[in-house]
N, C-alpha and C. Protein backbone atom coordinates (compact mmCIF):
# COMPACT_ATOMS: atom_id res chain seq x y z
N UNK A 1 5.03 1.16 21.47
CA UNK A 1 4.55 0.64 20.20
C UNK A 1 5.11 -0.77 20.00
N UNK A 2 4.15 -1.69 19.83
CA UNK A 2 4.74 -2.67 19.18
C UNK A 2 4.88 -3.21 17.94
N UNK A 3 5.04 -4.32 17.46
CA UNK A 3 5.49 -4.95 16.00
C UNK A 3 4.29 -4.87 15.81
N UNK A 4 3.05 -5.16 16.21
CA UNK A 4 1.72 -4.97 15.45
C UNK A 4 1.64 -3.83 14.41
N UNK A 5 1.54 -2.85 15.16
CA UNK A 5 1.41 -1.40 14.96
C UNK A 5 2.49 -1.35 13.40
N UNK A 6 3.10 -1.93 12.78
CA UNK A 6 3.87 -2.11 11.73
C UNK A 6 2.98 -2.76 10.85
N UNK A 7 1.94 -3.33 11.03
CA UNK A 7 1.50 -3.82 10.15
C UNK A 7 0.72 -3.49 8.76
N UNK A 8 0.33 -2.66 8.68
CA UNK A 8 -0.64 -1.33 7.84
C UNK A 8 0.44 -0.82 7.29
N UNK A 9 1.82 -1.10 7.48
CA UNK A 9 2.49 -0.30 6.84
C UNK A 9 3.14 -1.35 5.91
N UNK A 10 3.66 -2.81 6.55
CA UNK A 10 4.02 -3.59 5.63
C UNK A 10 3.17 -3.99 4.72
N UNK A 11 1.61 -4.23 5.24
CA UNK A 11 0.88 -4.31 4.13
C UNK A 11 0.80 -3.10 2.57
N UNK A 12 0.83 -2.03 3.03
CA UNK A 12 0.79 -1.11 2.12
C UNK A 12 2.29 -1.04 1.34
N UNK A 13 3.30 -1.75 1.42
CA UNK A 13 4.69 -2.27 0.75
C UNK A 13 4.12 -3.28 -0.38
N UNK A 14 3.80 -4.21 0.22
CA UNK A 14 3.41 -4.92 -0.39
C UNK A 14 2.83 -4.68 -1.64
N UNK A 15 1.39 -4.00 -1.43
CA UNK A 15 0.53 -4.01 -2.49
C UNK A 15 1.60 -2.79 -3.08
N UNK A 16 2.34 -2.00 -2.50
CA UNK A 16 3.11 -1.37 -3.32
C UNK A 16 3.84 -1.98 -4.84
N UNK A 17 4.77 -3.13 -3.81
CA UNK A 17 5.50 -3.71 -4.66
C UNK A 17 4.50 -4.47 -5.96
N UNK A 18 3.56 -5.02 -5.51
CA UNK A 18 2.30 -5.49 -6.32
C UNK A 18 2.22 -4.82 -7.43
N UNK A 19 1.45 -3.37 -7.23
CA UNK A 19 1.35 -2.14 -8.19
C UNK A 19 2.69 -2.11 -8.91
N UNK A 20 3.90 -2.12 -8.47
CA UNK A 20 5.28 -1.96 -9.27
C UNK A 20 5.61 -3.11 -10.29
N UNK A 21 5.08 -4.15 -9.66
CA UNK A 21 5.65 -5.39 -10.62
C UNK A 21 4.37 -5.46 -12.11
N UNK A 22 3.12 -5.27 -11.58
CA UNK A 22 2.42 -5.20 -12.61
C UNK A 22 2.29 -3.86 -13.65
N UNK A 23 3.14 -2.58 -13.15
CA UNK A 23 2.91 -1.91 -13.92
C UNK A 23 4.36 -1.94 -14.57
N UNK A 24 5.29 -2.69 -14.63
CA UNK A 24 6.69 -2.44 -14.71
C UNK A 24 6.60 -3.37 -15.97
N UNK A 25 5.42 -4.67 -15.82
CA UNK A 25 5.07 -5.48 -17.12
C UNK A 25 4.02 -4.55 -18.26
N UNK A 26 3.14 -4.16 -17.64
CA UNK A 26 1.68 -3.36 -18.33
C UNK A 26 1.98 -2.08 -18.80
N UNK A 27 3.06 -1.01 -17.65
CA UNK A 27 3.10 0.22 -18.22
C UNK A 27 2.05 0.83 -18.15
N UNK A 28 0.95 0.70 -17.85
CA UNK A 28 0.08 1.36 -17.82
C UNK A 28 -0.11 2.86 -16.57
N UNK A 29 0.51 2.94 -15.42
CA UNK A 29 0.87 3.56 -14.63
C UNK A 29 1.91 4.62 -14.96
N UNK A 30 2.15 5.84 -14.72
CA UNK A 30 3.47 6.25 -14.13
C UNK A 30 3.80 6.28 -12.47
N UNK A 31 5.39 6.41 -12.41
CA UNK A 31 5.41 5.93 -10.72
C UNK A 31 4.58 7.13 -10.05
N UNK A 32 4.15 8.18 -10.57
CA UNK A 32 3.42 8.97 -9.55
C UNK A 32 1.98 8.22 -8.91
N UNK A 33 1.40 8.28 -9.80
CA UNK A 33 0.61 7.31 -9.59
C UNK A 33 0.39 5.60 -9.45
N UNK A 34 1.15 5.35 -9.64
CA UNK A 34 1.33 3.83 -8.25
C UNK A 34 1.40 4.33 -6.98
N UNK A 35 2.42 5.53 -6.69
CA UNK A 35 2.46 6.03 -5.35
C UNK A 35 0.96 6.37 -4.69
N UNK A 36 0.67 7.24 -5.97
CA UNK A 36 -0.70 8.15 -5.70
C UNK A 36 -1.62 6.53 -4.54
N UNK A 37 -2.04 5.49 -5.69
CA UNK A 37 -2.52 4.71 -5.58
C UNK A 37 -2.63 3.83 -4.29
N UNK A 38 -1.46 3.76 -4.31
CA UNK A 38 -0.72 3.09 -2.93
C UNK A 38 -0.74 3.72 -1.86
N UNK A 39 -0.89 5.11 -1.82
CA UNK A 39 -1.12 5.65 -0.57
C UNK A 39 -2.79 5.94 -0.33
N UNK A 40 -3.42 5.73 -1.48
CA UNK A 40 -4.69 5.19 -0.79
C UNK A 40 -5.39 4.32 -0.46
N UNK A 41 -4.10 3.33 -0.84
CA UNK A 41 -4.71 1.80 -0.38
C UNK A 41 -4.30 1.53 1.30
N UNK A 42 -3.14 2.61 1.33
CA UNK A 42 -2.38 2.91 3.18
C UNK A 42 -3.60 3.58 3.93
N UNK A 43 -4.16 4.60 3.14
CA UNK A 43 -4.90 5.09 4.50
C UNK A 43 -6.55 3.84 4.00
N UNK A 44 -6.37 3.28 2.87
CA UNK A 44 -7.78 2.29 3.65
C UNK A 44 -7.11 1.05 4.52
N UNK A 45 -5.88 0.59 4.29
CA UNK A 45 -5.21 0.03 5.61
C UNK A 45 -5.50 0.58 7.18
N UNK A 46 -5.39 1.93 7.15
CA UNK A 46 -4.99 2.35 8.27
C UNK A 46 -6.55 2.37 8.88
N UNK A 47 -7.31 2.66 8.24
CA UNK A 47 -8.74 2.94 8.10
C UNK A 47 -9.27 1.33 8.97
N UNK A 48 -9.13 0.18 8.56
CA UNK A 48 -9.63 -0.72 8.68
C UNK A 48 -8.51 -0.71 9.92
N UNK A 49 -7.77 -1.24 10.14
CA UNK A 49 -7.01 -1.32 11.50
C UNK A 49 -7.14 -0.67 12.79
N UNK A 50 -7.16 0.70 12.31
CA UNK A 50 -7.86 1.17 13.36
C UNK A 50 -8.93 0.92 13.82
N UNK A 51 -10.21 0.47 13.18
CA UNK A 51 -11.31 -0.40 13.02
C UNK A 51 -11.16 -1.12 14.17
N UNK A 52 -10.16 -2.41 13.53
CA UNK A 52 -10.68 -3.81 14.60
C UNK A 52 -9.81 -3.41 15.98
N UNK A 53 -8.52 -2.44 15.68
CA UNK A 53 -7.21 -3.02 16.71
C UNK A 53 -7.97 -1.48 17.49
C-alpha cells in the first residue's frame, strides 16, 4: 500500500473537521450526526476513488 491509498481517508478528515467547525459555530448538528454525515461523505470518497484509481 502506498501514501496514495491514504487519500479518501484524509479527505474524509477534512470535510470532517469542516462539518465540526461549522457546526461548533451553527449548532445545528449533534456529533452523532456530523459523524453520521461524514461517513457518508467517506464512502462517496471511497466510491469515486475507486472509480478513477
Amino acid at each position: 500500500m502506498t501514501l496514495v491509498g491514504f487519500v479518501p481517508i484524509l479527505l474524509s478528515a477534512v470535510v470532517w473537521f469542516g462539518f465540526w467547525r461549522v457546526n461548533r459555530k451553527r449548532g445545528w448538528f449533534t456529533i452523532g450526526e456530523v459523524i453520521f454525515w461524514d461517513v457518508i461523505v467517506l464512502i462517496l470518497i471511497q466510491l469515486l476513488w475507486l472509480r478513477w484509481f
